[in-house]
Protein backbone atom coordinates (compact mmCIF):
# COMPACT_ATOMS: atom_id res chain seq x y z
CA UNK A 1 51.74 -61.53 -142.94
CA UNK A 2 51.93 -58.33 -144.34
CA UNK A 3 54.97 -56.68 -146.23
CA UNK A 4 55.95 -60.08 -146.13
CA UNK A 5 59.68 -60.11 -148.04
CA UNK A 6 60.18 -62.64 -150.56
CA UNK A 7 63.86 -64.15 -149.21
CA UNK A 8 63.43 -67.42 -151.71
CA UNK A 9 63.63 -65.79 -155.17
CA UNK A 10 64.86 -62.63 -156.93
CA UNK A 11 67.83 -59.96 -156.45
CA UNK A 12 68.93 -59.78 -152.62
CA UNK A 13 71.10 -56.70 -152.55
CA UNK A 14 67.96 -54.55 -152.56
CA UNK A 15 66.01 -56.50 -149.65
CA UNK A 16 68.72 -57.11 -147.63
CA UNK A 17 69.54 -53.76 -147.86
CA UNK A 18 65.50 -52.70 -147.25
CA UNK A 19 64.93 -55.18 -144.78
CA UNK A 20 68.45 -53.49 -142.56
CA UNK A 21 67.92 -50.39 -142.73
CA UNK A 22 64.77 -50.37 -140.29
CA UNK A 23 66.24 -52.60 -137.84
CA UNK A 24 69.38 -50.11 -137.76
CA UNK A 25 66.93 -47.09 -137.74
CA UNK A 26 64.76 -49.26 -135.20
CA UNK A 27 68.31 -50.04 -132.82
CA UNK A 28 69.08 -46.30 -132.98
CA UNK A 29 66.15 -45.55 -131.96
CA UNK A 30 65.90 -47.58 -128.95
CA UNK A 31 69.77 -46.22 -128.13
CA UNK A 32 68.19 -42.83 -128.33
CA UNK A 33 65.96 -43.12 -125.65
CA UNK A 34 69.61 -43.80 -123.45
CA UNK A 35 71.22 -40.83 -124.81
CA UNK A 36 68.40 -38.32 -124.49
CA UNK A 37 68.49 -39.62 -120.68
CA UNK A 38 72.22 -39.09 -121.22
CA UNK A 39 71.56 -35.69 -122.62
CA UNK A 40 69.21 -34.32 -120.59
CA UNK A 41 70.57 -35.16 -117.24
CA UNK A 42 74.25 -33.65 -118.89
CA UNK A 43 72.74 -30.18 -120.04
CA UNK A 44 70.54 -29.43 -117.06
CA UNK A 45 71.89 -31.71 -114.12
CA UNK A 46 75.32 -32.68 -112.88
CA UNK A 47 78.10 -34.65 -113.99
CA UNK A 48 77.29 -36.90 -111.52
CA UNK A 49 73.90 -37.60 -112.88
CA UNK A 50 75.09 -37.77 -116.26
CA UNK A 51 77.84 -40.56 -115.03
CA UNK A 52 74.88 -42.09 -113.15
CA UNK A 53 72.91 -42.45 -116.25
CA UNK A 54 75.88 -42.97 -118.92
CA UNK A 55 77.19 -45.88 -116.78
CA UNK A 56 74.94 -48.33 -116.54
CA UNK A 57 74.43 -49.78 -120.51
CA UNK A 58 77.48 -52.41 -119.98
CA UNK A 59 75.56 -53.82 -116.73
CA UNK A 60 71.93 -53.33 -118.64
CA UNK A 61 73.14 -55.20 -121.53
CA UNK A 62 75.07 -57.93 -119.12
CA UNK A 63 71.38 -58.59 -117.77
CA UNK A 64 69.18 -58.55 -120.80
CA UNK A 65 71.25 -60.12 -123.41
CA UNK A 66 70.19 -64.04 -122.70
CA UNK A 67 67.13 -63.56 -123.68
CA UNK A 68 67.98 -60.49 -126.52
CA UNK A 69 70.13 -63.87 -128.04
CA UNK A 70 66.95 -66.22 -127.26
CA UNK A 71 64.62 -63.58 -129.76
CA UNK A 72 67.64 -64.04 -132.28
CA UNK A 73 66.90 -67.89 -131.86
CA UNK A 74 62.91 -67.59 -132.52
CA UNK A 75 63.56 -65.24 -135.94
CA UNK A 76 65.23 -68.54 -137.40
CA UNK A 77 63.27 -71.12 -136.16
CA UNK A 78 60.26 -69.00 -137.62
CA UNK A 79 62.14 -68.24 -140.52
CA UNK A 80 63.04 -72.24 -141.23
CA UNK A 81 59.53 -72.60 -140.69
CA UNK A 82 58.90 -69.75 -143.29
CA UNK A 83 61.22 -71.16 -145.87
CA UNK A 84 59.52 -74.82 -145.59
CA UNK A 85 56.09 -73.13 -145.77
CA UNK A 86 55.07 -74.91 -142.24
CA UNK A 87 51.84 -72.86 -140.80
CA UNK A 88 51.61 -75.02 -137.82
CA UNK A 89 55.27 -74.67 -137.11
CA UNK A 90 54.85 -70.75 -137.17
CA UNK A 91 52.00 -70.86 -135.01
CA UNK A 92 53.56 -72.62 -132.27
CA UNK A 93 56.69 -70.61 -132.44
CA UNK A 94 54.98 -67.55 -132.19
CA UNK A 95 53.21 -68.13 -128.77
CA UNK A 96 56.53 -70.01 -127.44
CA UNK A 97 58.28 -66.72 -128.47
CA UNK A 98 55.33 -64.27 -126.74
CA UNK A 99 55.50 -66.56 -123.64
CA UNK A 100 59.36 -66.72 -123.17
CA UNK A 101 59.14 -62.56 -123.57
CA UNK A 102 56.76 -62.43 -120.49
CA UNK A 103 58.57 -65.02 -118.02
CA UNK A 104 61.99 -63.21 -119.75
CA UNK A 105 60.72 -59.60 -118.39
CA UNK A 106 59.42 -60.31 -115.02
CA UNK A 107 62.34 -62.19 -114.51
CA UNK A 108 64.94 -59.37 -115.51
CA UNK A 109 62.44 -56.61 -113.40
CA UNK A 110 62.98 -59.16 -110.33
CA UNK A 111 66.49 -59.83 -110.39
CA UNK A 112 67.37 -56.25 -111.00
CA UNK A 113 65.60 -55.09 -108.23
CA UNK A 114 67.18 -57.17 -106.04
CA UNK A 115 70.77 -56.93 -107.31
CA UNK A 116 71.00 -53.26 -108.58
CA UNK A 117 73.22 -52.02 -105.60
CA UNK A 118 75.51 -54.99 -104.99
CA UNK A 119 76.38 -54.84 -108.83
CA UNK A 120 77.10 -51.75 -108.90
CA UNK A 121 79.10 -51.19 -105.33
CA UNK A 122 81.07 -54.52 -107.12
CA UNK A 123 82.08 -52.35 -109.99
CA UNK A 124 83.43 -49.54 -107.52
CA UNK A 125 80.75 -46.92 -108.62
CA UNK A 126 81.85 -43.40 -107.43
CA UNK A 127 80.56 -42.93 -103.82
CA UNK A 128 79.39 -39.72 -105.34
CA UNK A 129 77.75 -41.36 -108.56
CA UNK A 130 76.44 -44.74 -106.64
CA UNK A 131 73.00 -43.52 -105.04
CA UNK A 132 71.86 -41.96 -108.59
CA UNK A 133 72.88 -45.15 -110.75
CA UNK A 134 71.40 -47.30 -108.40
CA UNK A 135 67.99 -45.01 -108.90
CA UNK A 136 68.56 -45.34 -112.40
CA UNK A 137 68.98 -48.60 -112.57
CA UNK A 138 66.06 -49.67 -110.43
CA UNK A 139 63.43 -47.41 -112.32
CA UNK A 140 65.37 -48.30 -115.58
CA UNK A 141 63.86 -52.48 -114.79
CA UNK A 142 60.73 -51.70 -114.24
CA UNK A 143 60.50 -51.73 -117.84
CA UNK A 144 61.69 -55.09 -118.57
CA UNK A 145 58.63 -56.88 -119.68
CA UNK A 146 57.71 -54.19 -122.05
CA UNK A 147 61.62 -54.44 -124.03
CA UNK A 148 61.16 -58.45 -123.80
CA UNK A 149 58.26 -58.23 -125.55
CA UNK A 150 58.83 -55.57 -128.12
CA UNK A 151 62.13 -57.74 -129.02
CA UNK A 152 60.33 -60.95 -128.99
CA UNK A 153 57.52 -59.73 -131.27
CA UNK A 154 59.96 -57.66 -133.82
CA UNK A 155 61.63 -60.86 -134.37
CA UNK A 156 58.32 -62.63 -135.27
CA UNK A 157 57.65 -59.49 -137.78
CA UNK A 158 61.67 -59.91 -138.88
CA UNK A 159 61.72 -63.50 -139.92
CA UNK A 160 59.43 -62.60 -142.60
CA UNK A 161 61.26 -59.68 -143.35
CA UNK A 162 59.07 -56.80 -142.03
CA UNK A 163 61.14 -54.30 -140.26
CA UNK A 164 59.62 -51.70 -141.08
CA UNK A 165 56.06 -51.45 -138.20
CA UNK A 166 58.28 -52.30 -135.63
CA UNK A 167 60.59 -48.93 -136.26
CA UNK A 168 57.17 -47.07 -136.09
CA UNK A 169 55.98 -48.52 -132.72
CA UNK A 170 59.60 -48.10 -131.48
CA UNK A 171 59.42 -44.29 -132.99
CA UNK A 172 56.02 -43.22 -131.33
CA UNK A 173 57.67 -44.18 -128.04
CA UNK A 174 60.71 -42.78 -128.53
CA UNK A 175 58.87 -39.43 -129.21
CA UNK A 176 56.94 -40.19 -125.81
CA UNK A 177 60.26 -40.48 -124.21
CA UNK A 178 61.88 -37.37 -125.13
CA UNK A 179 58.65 -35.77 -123.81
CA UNK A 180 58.11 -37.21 -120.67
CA UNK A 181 61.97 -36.47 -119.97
CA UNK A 182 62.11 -33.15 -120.46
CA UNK A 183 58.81 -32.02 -118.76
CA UNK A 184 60.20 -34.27 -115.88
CA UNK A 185 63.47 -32.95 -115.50
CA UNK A 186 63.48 -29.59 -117.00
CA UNK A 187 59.86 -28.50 -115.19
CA UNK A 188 60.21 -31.40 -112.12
CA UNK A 189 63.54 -30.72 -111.71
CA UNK A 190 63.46 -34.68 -111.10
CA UNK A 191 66.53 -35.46 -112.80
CA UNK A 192 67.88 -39.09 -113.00
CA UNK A 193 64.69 -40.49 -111.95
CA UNK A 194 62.57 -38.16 -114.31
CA UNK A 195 64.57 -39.61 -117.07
CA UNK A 196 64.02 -43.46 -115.96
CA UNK A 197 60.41 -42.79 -115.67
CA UNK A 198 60.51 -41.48 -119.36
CA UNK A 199 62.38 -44.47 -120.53
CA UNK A 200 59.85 -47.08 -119.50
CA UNK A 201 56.80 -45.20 -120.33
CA UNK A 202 58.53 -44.86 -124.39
CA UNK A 203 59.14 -48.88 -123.61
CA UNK A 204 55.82 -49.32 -122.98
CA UNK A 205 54.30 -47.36 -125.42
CA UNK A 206 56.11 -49.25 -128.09
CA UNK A 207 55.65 -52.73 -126.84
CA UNK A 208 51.96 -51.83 -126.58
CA UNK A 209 51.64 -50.44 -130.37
CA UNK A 210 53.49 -54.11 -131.84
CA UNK A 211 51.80 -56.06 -129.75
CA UNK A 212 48.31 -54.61 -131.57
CA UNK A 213 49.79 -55.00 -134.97
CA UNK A 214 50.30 -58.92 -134.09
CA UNK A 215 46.96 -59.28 -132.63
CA UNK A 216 45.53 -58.21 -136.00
CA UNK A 217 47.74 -60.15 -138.01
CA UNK A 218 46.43 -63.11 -140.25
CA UNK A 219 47.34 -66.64 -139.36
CA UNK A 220 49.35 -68.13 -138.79
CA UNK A 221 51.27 -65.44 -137.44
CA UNK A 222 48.35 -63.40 -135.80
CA UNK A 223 48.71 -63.27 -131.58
CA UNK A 224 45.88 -65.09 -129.44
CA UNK A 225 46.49 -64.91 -125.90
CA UNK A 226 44.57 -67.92 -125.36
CA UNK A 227 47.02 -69.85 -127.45
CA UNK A 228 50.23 -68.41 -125.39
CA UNK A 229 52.11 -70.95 -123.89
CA UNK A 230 55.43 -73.00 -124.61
CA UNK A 231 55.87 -75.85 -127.75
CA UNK A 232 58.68 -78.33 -126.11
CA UNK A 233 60.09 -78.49 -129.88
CA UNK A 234 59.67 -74.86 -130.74
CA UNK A 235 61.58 -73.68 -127.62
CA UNK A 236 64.15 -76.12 -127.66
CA UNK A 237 65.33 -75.24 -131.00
CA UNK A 238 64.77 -71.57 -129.86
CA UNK A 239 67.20 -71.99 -126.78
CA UNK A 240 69.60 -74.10 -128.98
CA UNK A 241 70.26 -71.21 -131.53
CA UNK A 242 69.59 -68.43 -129.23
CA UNK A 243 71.16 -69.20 -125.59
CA UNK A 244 75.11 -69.11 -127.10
CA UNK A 245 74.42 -65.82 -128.82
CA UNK A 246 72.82 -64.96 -125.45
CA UNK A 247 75.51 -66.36 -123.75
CA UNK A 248 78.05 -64.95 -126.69
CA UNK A 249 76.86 -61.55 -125.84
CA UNK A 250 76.35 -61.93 -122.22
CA UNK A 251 79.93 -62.47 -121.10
CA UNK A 252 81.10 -60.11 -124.12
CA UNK A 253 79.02 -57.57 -121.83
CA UNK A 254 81.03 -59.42 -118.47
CA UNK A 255 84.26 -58.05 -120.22
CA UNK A 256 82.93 -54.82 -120.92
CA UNK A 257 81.56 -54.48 -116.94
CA UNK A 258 84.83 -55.42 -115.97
CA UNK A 259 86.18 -52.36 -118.18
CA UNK A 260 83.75 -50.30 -116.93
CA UNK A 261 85.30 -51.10 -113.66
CA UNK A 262 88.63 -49.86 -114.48
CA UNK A 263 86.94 -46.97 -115.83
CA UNK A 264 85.11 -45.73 -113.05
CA UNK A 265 88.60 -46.16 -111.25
CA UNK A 266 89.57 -42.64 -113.20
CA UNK A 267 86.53 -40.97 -111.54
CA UNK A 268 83.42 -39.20 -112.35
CA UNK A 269 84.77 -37.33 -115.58
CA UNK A 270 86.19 -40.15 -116.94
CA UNK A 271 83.05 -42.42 -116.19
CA UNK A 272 80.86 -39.29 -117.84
CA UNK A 273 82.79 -38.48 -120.94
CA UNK A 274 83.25 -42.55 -121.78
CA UNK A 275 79.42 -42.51 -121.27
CA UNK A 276 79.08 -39.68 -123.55
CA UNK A 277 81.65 -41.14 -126.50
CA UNK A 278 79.56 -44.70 -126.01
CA UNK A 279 76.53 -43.70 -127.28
CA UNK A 280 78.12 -43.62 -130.85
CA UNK A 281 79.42 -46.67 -130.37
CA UNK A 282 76.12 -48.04 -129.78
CA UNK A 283 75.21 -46.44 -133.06
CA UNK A 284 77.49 -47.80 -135.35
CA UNK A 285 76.97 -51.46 -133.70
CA UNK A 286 73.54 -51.16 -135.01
CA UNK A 287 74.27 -50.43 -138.18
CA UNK A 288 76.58 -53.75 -137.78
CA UNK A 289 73.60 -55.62 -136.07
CA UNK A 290 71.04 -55.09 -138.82
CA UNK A 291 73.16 -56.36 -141.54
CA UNK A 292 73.75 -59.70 -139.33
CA UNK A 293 70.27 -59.61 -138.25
CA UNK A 294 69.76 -59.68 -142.35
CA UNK A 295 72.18 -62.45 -143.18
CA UNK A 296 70.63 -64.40 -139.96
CA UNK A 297 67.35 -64.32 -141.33
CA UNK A 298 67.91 -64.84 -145.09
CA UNK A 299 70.15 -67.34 -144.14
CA UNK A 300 67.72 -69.31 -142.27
CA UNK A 301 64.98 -69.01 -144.80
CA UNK A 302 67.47 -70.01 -147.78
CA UNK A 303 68.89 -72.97 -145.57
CA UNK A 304 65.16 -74.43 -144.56
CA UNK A 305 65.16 -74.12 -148.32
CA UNK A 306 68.33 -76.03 -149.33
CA UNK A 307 69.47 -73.19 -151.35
CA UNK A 308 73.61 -73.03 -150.31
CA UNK A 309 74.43 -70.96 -153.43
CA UNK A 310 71.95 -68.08 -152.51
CA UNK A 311 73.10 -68.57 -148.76
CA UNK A 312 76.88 -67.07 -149.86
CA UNK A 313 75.02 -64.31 -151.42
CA UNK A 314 73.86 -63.18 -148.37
CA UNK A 315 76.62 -63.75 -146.71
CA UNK A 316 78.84 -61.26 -148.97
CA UNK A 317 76.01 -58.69 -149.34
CA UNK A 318 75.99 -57.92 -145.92
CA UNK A 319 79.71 -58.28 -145.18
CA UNK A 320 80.00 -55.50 -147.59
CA UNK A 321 77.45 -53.22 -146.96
CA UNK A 322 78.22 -53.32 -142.71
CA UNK A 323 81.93 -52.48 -143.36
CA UNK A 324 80.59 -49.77 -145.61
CA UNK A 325 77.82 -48.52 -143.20
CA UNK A 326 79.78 -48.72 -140.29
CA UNK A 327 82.99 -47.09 -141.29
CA UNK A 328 81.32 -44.00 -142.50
CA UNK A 329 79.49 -43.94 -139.80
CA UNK A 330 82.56 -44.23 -137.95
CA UNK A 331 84.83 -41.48 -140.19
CA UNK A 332 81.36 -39.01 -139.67
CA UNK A 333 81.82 -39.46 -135.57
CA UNK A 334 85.22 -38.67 -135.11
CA UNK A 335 85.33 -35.96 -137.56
CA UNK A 336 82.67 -33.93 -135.78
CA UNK A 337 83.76 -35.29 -132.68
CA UNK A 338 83.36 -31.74 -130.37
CA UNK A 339 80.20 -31.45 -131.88
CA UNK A 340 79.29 -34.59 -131.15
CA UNK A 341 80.44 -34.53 -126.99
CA UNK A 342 78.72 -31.37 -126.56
CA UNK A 343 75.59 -32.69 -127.05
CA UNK A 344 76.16 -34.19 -123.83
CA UNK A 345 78.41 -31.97 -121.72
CA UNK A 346 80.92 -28.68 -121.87
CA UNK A 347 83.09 -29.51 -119.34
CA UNK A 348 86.61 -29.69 -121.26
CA UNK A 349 87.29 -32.84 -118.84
CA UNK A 350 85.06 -34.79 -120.25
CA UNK A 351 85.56 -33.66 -123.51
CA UNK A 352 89.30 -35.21 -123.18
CA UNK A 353 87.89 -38.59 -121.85
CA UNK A 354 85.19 -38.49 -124.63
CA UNK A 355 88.05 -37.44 -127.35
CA UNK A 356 90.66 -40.15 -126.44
CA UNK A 357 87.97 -43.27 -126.88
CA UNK A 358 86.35 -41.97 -129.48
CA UNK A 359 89.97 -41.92 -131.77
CA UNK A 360 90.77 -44.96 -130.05
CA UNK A 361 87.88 -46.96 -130.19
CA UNK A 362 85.11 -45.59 -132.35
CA UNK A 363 87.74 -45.01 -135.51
CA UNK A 364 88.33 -48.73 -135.67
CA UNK A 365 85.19 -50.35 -134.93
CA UNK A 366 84.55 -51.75 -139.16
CA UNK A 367 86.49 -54.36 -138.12
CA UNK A 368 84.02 -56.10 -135.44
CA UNK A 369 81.85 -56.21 -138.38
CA UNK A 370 84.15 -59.34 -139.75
CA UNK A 371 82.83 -61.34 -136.73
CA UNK A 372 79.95 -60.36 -135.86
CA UNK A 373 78.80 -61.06 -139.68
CA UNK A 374 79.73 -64.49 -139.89
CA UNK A 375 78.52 -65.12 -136.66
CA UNK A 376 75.28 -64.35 -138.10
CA UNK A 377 75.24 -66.39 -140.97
CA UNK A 378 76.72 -69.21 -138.65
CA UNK A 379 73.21 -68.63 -136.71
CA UNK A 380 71.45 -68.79 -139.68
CA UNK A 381 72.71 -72.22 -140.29
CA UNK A 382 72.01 -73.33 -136.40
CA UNK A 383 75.68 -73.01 -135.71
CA UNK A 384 75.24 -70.48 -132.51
CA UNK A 385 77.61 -72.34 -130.21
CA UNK A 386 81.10 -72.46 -132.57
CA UNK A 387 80.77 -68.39 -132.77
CA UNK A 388 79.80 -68.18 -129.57
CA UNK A 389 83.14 -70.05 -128.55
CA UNK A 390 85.56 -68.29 -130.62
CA UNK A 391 84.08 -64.63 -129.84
CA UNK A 392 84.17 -65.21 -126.04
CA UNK A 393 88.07 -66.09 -126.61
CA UNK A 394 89.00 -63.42 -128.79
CA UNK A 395 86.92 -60.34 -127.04
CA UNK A 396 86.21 -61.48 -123.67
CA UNK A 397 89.34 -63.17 -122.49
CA UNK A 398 91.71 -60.71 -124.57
CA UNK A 399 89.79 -58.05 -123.06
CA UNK A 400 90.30 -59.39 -119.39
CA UNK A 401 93.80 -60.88 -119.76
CA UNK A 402 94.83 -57.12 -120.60
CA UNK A 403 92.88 -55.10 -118.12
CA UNK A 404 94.34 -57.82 -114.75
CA UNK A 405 98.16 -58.32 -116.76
CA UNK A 406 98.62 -55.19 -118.92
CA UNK A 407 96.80 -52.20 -118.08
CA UNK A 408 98.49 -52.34 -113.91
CA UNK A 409 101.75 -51.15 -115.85
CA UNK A 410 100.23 -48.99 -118.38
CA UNK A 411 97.68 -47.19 -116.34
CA UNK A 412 96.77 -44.28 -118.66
CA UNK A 413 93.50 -44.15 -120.05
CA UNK A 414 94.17 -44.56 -123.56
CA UNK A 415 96.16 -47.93 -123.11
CA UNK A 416 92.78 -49.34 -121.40
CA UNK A 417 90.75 -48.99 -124.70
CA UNK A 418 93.46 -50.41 -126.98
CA UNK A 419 92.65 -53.56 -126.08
CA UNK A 420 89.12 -53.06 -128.64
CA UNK A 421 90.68 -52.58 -131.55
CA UNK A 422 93.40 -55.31 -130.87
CA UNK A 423 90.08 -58.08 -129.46
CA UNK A 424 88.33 -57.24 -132.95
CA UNK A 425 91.14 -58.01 -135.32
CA UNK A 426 91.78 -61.21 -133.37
CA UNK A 427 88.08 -62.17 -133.37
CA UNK A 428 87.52 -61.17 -137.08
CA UNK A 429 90.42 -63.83 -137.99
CA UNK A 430 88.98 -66.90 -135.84
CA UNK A 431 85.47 -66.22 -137.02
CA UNK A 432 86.27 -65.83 -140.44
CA UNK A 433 87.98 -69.08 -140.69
CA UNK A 434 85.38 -70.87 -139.20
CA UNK A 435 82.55 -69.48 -141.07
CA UNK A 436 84.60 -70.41 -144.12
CA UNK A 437 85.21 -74.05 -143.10
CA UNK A 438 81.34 -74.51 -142.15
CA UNK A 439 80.22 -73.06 -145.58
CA UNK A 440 82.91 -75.20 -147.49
CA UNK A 441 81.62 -78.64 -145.70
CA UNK A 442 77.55 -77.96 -145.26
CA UNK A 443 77.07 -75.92 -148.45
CA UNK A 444 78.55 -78.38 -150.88
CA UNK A 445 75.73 -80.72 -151.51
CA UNK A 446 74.04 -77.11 -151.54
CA UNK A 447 75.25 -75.49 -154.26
């Protein structure tokens, strides 16, 4: 493959750090085509349609991540496959991984047609907010099969360590999306559903361009339809790695819909300005996400290659450089907070939702990086499940024991998103001593 990333031999600081930095660029762009919705419907609609809009990424991300974890599982097993210089193995992995994307999307466009209102009426949506988020929503799925299968085929390009195509597919739609939104809702006047209609046609745009790169790809990683179907041995090592960092994030995302929940109990301007101070969130997770993406993939390769010393390396490197990354991030968000909310609204309501989460909240989020790092290299390994285990403990059932035992007494706003900071710390510590036991016992007769 081209740009091909040697992950066997030389420095790593400088690759991991090359190979990150487009997957966090790629991320934020991909959150970008949420916030322009966010932005657009907030600076020429209502509050309303900018709750509508903001509302829905804990319920999107409840439904997709399963299969977002299963992509995570077809990097390694294409990495391992990399690292032990197995063509045949590639092959077959790559047309397991293109298949699971398409049964993956038309499954998610199905079940959110069908479910979209009953969801959200169970997370006591705003009667006033309800109808638009259920639009949203609806259009929103539609898309499904083109994000499966841009995931799905970045993570064939990632295990080799090109991240860098797949940020330029996912940029030419993202351009395409800010386009189509604003001709639809500032000329249409079509509002939340001119912005849903611009976020699948930038999906589909950028599915479309990395699906053509693959199809003109050498073997063994080049895409022939004809070939597309599902390797018993493939997938099963797919679904071992990847359905507990599915499952990982999918009730992390429960926790979060249950937060939402309390929430949307404040009303519209608390639902909008958490919406608004979210998005930055979701930027400074991706910075967090690309350096575990790295250590995932490095790790894999270096394990298929029995290298344990060069494995801890990796490790490190991208502990390091996510704390780094994200806390500036972090310090740069909260400083220039007003600036930052009035991108998406000047009503001084929401400003005072937006301000209290982002001190609360955003200021402190380094520390998921401890986790969600060795969690990676865990995956790396093939150890998805013991992660998986101790991060639904420490953030999910935290995060619910305080919103049903805690929060009835303390019901102020800024008490409700305490309980991230608090679930991070606790995580970090679990996940930290784990990863340190499972390197001590596999990576002795490594090093």
């Amino acid at each position: 493959m081209k740009r091909q990333v040697d992950m066997l031999n030389g420095p790593l600081l400088g690759k991991i750090l090359m190979f990150a930095l487009p997957i966090a660029a790629s991320s934020i762009l991909q959150q970008l085509f949420n916030s322009v919705d966010v932005a657009v419907v907030g600076r020429f609609s209502s509050p309303q349609a900018l709750a509508a809009v903001g509302s829905n990424g804990s319920l999107i991300n409840l439904m997709i991540n399963l299969f977002v974890g299963i992509s995570i599982g077809a990097n390694v097993v294409i990495s391992r496959f990399v690292g032990k210089r197995d063509d045949e193995g590639i092959k077959r992995a790559v047309s397991t991984s293109i298949a699971v994307s398409l049964v993956s999307g038309v499954f998610l466009l199905v079940f959110g047609l069908l479910t979209a209102r009953s969801i959200l009426e169970a997370m006591d949506t705003p009667s006033d907010v309800i109808d638009l988020s259920v639009l949203y929503l609806r259009v929103y799925f539609l898309g499904m099969p083109f994000i499966m299968l841009f995931n799905f085929t970045s993570s064939i390009f990632r295990s080799v360590g090109d991240t860098r195509r797949p940020l330029y597919c996912l940029a030419a739609g993202g351009v395409v999306n800010v386009v189509v939104n604003l001709i639809l809702v500032v000329l249409f006047h079509l509002d939340v559903l001119g912005v849903a209609v611009g976020t699948v046609v930038g999906n589909a745009v950028a599915a479309t361009l990395v699906l053509r790169l693959l199809r003109k790809e050498a073997d063994p990683f080049r895409l022939q339809w004809s070939m597309v179907g599902f390797s018993r041995k493939e997938l099963s090592q797919m679904l071992k790695i990847g359905v507990p960092a599915g499952v990982q994030s999918m009730v992390f995302s429960f926790a979060n819909v249950f937060i939402q929940t309390a929430i949307n109990g404040y009303g519209a301007l608390a639902v909008a300005g958490s919406a608004a101070a979210l998005n930055y969130e979701h930027y400074c997770y991706f910075v967090i996400a690309a350096f575990g993406s790295a250590a995932t993939t490095f790790t894999g390769q270096n394990y298929g290659a029995k290298n344990g010393a060069r494995c801890r390396v990796v490790f490190r490197h991208a502990l390091w450089m996510s704390v780094l990354g994200c806390g500036l991030l972090n310090l740069l968000f909260v400083w220039q907070e007003r600036w930052a909310i009035g991108l998406f609204s000047s009503d001084a309501e929401i400003f005072e939702f937006a301000f209290i989460r982002m001190e609360t909240v955003l200021l402190w989020q380094w520390i998921a990086c401890s986790y969600e790092i060795a969690s990676a290299s865990l995956r790396g390994m093939g150890y998805s499940l013991l992660p998986a285990l101790l991060t639904i403990f420490g953030t999910c059932v935290l995060r619910l024991c305080w919103i049903f035992f805690y929060c009835p007494s303390h019901p102020d706003f800024q008490t409700l998103m305490v309980v991230y900071p608090i679930s991070w710390m606790l995580t970090g510590v679990m996940v930290l001593t784990a990863h340190y036991i499972v390197f001590k016992k596999k990576m002795s007769w490594q090093s």
